[in-house]
Protein backbone atom coordinates (compact mmCIF):
# COMPACT_ATOMS: atom_id res chain seq x y z
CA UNK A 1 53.06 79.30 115.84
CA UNK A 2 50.29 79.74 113.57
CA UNK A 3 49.08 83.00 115.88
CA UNK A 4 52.64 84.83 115.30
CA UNK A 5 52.58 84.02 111.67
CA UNK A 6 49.31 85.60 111.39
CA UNK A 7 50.75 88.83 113.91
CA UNK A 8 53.68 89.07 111.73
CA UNK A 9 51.54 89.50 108.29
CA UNK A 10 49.16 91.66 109.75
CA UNK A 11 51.89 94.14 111.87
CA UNK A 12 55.06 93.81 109.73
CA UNK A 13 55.11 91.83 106.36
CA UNK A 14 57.95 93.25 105.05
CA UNK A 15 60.50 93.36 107.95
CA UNK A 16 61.20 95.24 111.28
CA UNK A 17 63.86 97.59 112.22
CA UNK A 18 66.80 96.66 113.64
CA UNK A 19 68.63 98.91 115.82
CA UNK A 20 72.70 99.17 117.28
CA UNK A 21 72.81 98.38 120.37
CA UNK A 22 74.50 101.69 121.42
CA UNK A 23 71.92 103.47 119.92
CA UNK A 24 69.05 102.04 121.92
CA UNK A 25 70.44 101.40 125.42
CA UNK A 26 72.65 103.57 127.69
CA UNK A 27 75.23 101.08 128.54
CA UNK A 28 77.24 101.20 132.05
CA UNK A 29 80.26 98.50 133.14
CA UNK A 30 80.02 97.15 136.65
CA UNK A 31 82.64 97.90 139.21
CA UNK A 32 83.69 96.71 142.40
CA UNK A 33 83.91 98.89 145.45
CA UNK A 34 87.62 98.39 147.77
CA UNK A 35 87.44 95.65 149.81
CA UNK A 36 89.78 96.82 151.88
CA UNK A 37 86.87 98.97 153.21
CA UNK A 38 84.99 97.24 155.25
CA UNK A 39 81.64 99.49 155.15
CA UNK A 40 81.45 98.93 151.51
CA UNK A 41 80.58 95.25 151.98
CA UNK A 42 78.73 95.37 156.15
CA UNK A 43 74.83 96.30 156.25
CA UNK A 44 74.80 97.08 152.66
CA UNK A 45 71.07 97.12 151.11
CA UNK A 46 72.13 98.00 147.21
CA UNK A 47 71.82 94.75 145.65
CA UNK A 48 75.11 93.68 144.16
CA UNK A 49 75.22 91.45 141.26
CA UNK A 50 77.54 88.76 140.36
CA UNK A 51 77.30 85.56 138.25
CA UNK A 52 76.71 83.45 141.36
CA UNK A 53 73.82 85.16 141.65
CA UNK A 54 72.98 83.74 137.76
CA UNK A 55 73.95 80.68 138.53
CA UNK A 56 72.36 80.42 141.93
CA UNK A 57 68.61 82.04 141.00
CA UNK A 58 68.30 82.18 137.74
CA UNK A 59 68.36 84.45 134.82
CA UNK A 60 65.66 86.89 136.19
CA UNK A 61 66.12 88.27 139.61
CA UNK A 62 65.30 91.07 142.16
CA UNK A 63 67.90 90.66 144.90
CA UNK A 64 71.31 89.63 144.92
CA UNK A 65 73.54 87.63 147.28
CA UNK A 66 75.65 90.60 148.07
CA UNK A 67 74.68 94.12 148.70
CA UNK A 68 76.71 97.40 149.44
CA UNK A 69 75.56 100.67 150.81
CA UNK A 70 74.72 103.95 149.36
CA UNK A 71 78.19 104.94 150.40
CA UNK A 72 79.72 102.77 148.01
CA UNK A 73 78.04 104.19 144.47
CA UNK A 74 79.43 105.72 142.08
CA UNK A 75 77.75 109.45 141.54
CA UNK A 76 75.06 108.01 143.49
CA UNK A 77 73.85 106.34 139.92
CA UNK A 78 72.52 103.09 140.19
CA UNK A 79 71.53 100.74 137.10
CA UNK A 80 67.94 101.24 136.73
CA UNK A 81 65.40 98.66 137.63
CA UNK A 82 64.25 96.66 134.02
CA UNK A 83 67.48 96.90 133.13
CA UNK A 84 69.89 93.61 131.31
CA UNK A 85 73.32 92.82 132.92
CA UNK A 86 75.29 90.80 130.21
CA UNK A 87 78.27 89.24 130.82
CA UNK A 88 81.31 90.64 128.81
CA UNK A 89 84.39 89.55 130.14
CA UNK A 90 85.21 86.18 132.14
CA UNK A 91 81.96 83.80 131.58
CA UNK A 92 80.76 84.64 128.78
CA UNK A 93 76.98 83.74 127.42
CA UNK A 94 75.01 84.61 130.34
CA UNK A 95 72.85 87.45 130.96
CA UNK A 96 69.97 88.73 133.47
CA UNK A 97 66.91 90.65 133.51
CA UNK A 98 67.19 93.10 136.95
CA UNK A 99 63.64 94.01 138.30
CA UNK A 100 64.84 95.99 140.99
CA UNK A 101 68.01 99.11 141.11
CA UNK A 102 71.15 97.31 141.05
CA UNK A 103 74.43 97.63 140.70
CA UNK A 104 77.22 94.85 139.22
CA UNK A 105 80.75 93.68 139.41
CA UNK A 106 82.72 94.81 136.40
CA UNK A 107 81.89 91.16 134.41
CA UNK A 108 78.93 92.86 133.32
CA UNK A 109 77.38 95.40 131.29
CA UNK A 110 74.07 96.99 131.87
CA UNK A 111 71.79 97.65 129.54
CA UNK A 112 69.15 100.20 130.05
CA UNK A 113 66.81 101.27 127.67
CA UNK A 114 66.74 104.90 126.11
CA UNK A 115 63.72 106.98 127.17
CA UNK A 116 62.32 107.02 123.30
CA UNK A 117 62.26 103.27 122.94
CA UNK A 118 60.70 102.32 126.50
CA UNK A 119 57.19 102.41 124.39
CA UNK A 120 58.42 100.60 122.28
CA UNK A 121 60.40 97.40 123.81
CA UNK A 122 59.15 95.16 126.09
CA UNK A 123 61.85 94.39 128.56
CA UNK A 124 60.94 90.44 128.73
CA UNK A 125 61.33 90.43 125.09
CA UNK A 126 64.35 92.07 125.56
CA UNK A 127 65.58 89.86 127.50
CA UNK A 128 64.63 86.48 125.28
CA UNK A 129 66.73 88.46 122.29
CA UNK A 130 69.68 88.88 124.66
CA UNK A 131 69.89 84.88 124.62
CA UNK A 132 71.01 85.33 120.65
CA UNK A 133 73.43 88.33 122.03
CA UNK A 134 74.94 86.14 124.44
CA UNK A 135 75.57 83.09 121.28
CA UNK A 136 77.11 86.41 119.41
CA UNK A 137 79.43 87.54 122.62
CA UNK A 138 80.64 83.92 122.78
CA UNK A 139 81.06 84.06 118.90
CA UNK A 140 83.47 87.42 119.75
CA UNK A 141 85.62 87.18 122.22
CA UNK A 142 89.30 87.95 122.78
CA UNK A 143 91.07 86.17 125.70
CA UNK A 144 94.66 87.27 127.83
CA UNK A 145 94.28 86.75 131.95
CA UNK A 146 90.24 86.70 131.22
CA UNK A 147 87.65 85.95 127.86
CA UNK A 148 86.55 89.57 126.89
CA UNK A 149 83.75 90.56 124.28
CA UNK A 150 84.69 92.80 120.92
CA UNK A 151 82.88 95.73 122.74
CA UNK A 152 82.87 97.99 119.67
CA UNK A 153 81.41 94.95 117.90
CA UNK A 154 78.98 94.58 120.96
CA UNK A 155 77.75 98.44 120.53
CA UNK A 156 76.63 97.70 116.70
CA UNK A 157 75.17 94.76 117.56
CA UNK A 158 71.67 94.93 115.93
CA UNK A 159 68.13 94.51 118.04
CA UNK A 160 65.15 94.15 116.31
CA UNK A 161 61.98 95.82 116.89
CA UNK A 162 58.71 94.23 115.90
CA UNK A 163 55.77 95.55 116.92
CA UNK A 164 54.58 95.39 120.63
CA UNK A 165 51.93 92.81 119.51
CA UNK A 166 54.18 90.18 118.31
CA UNK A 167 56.66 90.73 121.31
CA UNK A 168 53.80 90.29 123.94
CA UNK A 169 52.26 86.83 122.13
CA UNK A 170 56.55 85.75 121.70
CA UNK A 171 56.98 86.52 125.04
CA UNK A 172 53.91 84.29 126.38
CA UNK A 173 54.95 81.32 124.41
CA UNK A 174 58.33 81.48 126.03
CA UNK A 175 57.56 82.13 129.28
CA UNK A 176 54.96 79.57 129.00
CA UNK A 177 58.20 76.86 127.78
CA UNK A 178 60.19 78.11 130.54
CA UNK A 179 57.28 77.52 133.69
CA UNK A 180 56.92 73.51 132.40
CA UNK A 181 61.34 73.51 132.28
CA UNK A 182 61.25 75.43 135.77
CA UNK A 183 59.07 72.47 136.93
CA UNK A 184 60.90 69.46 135.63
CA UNK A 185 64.47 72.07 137.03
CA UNK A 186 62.43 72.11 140.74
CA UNK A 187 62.30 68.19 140.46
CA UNK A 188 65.86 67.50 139.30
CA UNK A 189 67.07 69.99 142.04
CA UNK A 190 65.03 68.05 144.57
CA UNK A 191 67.15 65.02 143.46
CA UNK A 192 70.50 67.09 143.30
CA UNK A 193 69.96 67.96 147.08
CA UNK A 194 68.90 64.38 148.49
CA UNK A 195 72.45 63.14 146.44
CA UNK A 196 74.39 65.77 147.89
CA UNK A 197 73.13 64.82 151.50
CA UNK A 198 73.74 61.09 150.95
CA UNK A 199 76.96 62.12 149.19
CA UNK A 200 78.16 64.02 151.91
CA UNK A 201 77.19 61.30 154.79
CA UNK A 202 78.85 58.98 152.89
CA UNK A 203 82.22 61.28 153.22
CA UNK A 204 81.32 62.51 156.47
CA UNK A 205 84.79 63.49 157.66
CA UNK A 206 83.36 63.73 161.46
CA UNK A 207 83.76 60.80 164.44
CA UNK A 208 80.38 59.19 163.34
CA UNK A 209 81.42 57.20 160.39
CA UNK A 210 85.27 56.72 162.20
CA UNK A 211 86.94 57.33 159.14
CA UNK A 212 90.96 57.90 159.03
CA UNK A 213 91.46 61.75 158.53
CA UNK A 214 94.16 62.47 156.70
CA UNK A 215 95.52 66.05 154.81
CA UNK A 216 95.86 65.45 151.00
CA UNK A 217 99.12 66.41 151.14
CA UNK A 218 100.26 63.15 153.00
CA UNK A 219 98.26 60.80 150.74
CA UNK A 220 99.29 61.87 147.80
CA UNK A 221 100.90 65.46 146.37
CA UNK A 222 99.92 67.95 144.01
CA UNK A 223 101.94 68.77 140.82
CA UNK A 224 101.13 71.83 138.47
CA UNK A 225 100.41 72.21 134.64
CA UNK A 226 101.88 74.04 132.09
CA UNK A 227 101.13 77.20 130.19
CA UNK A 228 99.60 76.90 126.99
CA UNK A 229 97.55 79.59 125.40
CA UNK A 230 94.30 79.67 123.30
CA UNK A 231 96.43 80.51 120.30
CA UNK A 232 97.95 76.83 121.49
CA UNK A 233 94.65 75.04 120.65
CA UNK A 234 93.61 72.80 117.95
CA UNK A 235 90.88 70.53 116.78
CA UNK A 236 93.34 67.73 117.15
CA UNK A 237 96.66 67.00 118.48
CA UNK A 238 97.60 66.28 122.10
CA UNK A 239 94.34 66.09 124.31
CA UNK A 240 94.29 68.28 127.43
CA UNK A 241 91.95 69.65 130.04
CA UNK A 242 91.61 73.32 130.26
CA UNK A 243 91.41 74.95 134.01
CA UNK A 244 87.27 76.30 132.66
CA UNK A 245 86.62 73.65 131.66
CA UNK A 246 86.46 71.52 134.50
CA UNK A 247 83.64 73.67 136.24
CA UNK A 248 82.06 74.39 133.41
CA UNK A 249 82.36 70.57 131.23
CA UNK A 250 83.18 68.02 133.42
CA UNK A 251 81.21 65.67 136.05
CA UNK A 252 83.55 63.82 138.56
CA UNK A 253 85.33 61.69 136.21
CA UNK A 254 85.84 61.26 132.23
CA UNK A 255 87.75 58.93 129.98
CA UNK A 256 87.75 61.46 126.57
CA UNK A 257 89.48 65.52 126.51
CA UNK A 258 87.43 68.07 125.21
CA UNK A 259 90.05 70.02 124.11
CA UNK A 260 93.71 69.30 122.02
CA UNK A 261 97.14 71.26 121.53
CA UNK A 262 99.28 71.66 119.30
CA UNK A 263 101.97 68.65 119.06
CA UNK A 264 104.92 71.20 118.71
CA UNK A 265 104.74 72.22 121.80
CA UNK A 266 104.71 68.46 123.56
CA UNK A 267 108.22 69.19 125.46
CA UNK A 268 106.75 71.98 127.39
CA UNK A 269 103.77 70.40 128.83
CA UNK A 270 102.77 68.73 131.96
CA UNK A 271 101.04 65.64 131.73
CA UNK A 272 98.14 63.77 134.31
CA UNK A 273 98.36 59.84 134.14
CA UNK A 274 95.38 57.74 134.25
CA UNK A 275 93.91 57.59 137.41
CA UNK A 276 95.30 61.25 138.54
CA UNK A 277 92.99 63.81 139.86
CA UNK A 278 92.87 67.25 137.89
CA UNK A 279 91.64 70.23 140.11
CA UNK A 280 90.95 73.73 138.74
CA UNK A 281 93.68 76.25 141.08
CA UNK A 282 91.53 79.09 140.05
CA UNK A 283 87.99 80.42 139.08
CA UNK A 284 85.80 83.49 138.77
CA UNK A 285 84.05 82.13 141.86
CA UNK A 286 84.80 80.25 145.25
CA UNK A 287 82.67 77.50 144.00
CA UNK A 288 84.87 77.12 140.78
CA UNK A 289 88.11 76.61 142.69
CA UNK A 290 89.34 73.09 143.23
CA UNK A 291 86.66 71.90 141.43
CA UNK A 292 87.97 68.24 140.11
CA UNK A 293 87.98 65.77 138.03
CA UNK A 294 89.40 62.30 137.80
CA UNK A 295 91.04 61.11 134.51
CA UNK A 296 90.12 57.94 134.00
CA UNK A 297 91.02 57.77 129.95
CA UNK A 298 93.65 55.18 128.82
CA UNK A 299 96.62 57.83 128.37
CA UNK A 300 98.31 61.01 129.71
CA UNK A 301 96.74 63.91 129.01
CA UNK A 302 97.95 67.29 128.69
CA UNK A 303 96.95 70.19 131.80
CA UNK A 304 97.23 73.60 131.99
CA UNK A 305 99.07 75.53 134.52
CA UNK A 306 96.03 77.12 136.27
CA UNK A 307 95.60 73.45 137.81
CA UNK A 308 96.88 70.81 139.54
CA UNK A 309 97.41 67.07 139.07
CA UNK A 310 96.70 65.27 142.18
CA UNK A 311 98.70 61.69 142.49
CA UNK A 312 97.93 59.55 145.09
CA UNK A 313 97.34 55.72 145.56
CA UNK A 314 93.70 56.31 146.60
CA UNK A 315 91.05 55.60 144.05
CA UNK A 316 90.70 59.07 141.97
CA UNK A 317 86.83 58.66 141.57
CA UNK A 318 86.84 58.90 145.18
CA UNK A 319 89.26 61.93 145.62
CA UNK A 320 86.64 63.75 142.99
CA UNK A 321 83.81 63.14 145.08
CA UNK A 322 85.36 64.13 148.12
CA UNK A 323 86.13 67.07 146.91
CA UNK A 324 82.99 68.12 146.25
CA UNK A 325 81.78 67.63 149.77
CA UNK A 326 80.27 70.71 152.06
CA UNK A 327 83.43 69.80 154.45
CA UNK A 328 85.56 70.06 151.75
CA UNK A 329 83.95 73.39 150.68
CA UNK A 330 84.10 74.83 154.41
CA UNK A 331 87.59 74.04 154.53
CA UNK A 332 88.98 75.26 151.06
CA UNK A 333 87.24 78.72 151.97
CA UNK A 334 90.07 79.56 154.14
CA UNK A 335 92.53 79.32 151.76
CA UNK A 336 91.28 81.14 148.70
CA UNK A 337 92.72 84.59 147.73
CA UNK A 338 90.00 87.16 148.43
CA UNK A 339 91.12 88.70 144.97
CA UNK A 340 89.16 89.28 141.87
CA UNK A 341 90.36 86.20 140.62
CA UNK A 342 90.05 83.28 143.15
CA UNK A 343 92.93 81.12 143.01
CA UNK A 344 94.09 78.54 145.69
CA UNK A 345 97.80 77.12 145.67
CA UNK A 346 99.34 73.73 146.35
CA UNK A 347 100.23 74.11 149.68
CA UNK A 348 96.75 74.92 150.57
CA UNK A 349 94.91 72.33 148.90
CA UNK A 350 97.55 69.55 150.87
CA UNK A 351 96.53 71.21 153.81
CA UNK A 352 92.75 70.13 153.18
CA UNK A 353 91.87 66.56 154.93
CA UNK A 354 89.50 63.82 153.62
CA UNK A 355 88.24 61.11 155.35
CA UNK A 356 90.76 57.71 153.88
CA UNK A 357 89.10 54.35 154.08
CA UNK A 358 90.74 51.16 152.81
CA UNK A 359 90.57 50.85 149.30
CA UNK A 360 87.72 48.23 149.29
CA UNK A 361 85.59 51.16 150.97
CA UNK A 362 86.44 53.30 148.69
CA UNK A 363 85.00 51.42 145.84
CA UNK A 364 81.87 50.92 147.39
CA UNK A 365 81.30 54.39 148.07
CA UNK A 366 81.97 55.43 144.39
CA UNK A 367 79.58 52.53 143.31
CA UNK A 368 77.13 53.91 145.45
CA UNK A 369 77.67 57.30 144.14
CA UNK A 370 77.82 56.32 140.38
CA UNK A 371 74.97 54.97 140.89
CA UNK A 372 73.00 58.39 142.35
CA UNK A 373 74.62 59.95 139.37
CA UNK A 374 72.72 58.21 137.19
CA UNK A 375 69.31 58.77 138.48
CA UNK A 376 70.08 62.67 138.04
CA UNK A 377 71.90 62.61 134.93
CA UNK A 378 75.37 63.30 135.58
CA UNK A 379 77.12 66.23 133.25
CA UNK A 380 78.93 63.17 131.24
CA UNK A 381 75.63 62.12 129.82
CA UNK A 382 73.66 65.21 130.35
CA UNK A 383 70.32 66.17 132.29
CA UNK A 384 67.54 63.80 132.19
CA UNK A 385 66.36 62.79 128.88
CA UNK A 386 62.65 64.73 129.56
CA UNK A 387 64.18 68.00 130.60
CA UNK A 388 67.06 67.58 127.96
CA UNK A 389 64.15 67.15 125.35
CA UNK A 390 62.20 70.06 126.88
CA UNK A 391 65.21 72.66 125.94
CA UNK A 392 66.00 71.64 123.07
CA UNK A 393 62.33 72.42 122.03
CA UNK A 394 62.28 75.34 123.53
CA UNK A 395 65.68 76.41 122.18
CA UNK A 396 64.26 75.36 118.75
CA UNK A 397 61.21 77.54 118.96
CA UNK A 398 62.92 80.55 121.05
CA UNK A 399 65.22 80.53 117.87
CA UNK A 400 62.33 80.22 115.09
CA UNK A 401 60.33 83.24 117.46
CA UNK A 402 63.52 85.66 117.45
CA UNK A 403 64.23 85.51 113.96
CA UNK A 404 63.05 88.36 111.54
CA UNK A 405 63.53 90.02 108.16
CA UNK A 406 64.81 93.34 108.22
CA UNK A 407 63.37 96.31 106.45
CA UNK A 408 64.41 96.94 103.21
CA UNK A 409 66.41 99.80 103.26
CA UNK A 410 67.69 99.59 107.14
C-alpha cells in the first residue's frame, strides 16, 4: 500500500475529479431480438450477452454463450469492445468488462467511454470501480414484476479520476488478488465437478442402479405460495422464503428464513411444514427454475407465490438433491416457458420423475452427500475458509484502493 500512498501524494494530494456517469460514458440498454425469428438466434457470430454468461465465465469475457447475426442489430451499432455491461434491472450487483463488440439482453446497460476520457481511464480500472457501482445499484433499486435501478440516480453517479499512474499500480494489486482467488476458484470447481458426478451416480435415474422411477406428481404434490410484496417485508415477523432467494441464498436444505413478513397479513399466506420441499417456479434463467430447497426448521414458514411447496413422504433432503441432478435438469428443460421470464408450473414439475428408493436408501444417500458438501463448503456455511479469507482481503483492500478525496471545489 505504501507505493499508492506515495503515487497519491506525488500525483494528487488534494483530491481527484469525480465525474457523472452520463457525462463520461455513452450509455446503451440491451435488447432482445424476436424469437419468433428463427435467423436471429441460428449461425449467429455477434456475441450475445446475458448473466449466464457472468455467472458461467466470469466477470471479464470475450465471447458469449449466445450469438445472433448481423441481421439482428439494431442500426447496425454494436456496443464497442472495452466497454462495461452492468446489470440494471433483474439481478442486480453484477457487472462485466467486454473485450470484444457485443451486444446484451435488455438486463444490462453498456457503458462505453466518451472519446475525450479514453486517455484518461483505464478500462480495468474502470471496471474494479464498477464493483462500488454495483453495491450503489443494489443500494437503489425499485422492484414491481423485476428489481430495477434509479436510472436517473445511476446517470449522476460519480466516477473518479486519478491519475493514470495510480490506476495502473491499483489495477496490478487487484489483478494480482484476483489470479491467487482464481487459483484457489479452479480448485474448489475441481471439487464442485467430482461432487456433481458422484451426486448424480448416486441419483442415476437409468437401469444401472435399478431404482423405482416414479413422476413427482405421484409421490407427493405440489402446492403454491402466496403473494406478498417487498413493501410486505420486515426485519421480523413471520419468517418466509422468497422465490430469489432460493438460487441466490440457499444450499439444499436450511433450518433458519432469511427473510420475515409482516404478521398482519398471516391469513393470506401459504405456509411449507417442516420437512416440505420449496422450489423456485420462476427465474431470470433456466438454471434458476426449480431450484429447491428443503425446510428442515422446527415450524411453518411462510412462501411466496412464485414457488411451490412440495409434500411428499420421501425424505426432503433427498427430493433437494435430486433435483439438482443433470437428469433432472434435461428433463425440466422441456417444460420451461421460452419467455423472458422463465417460469415452470405445477403440472410440469409432477410430470418430472426421480429415481424412489426405500426410505433407508434414501438416508444413506443424503449422508453421503452431506458429507461431499462439507468438503466444498456448502452455501449454508460458505466457501472454504482459505478462499473465504482470500475475498474478504481482497474486498478489504479493493475498498481501501477505490476510495478518494474529491477536489475541493468539484
Amino acid at each position: 500500500m505504501s507505493r499508492i500512498d506515495e503515487l497519491i501524494d506525488e500525483h494528487c494530494p488534494i483530491g481527484v475529479p469525480y465525474v457523472e456517469l452520463a457525462e463520461l460514458f455513452e450509455m446503451r440498454n440491451g435488447y432482445t431480438p424476436a424469437k419468433a425469428d428463427p435467423v436471429n438466434w441460428t449461425e449467429g457470430t455477434i456475441p450475445w450477452f446475458r448473466m449466464e454468461d457472468i455467472r458461467d465465465a466470469g466477470h471479464v469475457l470475450n465471447d458469449s454463450i449466445q450469438h445472433i447475426p448481423p441481421s439482428a442489430v439494431k442500426g447496425e451499432r454494436l456496443f464497442p469492445a472495452n466497454s462495461i455491461l452492468v446489470a440494471t434491472s433483474a439481478t442486480i450487483g453484477e457487472h462485466a468488462l467486454i473485450t470484444v463488440p457485443h451486444l446484451s439482453n435488455q438486463r444490462f446497460t453498456s457503458l462505453a467511454l466518451k472519446p475525450q476520457f479514453v486517455s484518461r481511464l483505464d478500462m480495468k480500472f474502470v471496471f474494479y470501480y464498477c464493483f462500488v457501482l454495483d453495491e450503489w445499484c443494489r443500494n437503489n433499486t425499485s422492484v414491481s414484476s423485476f428489481a430495477s435501478v434509479d436510472m436517473a440516480g445511476f446517470r449522476k453517479f460519480k466516477f473518479p479520476i486519478p491519475p493514470l499512474e495510480v490506476q495502473r499500480e491499483i489495477v496490478r494489486i487487484l489483478d494480482t488478488f484476483s489470479e491467487l482467488e482464481a487459483e484457489l476458484e479452479a480448485e474448489l470447481e475441481a471439487r464442485r465437478v467430482q461432487y456433481a458426478y458422484y451426486r448424480d451416480s448416486l441419483l442415476d435415474v437409468g437401469e444401472a442402479n435399478h431404482l423405482k422411477l416414479m413422476p413427482l406428481g405421484e409421490v407427493g404434490r405440489f402446492i403454491r405460495g402466496r403473494r406478498f410484496t417487498k413493501e410486505d417485508m420486515t426485519d421480523v415477523g413471520i419468517p418466509c422464503i422468497h422465490y430469489g432467494e432460493i438460487y441466490t441464498h440457499y444450499g439444499t436444505a436450511t433450518d433458519t428464513a432469511l427473510s420475515h413478513v409482516r404478521p398482519e397479513i398471516a391469513e393470506q399466506l401459504r405456509f411449507a411444514e417442516p420437512g416440505d420441499v420449496v422450489v423456485a417456479a420462476v427465474g431470470e434463467t433456466v438454471e434458476d427454475v426449480a431450484k429447491a430447497v428443503a425446510w428442515i426448521g422446527n415450524e411453518p414458514v411462510a412462501i411466496h407465490d412464485d414457488t411451490f411447496l412440495f409434500r411428499s413422504e420421501l425424505n426432503a433432503k433427498y427430493v433437494a438433491y435430486a433435483m439438482q441432478t443433470a437428469a433432472f435438469h434435461d428433463q425440466k428443460r422441456k417444460y420451461v416457458a421460452s419467455a423472458k421470464v422463465k417460469r415452470l408450473s405445477g403440472d410440469d414439475l409432477a410430470r418430472i420423475i426421480i429415481p424412489v428408493p426405500p426410505t433407508e436408501e434414501q438416508q444413506r444417500i443424503v449422508a453421503v452427500l452431506d458429507s461431499f458438501d462439507a468438503l466444498i463448503g456448502d452455501l449454508a456455511g460458505g466457501l472454504p475458509a482459505e478462499l473465504r479469507a482470500r475475498r474478504q482481503q481482497y474486498e478489504y483492500y479493493r475498498d481501501r484502493l477505490l476510495t478518494f478525496k474529491e477536489l475541493p471545489g468539484e
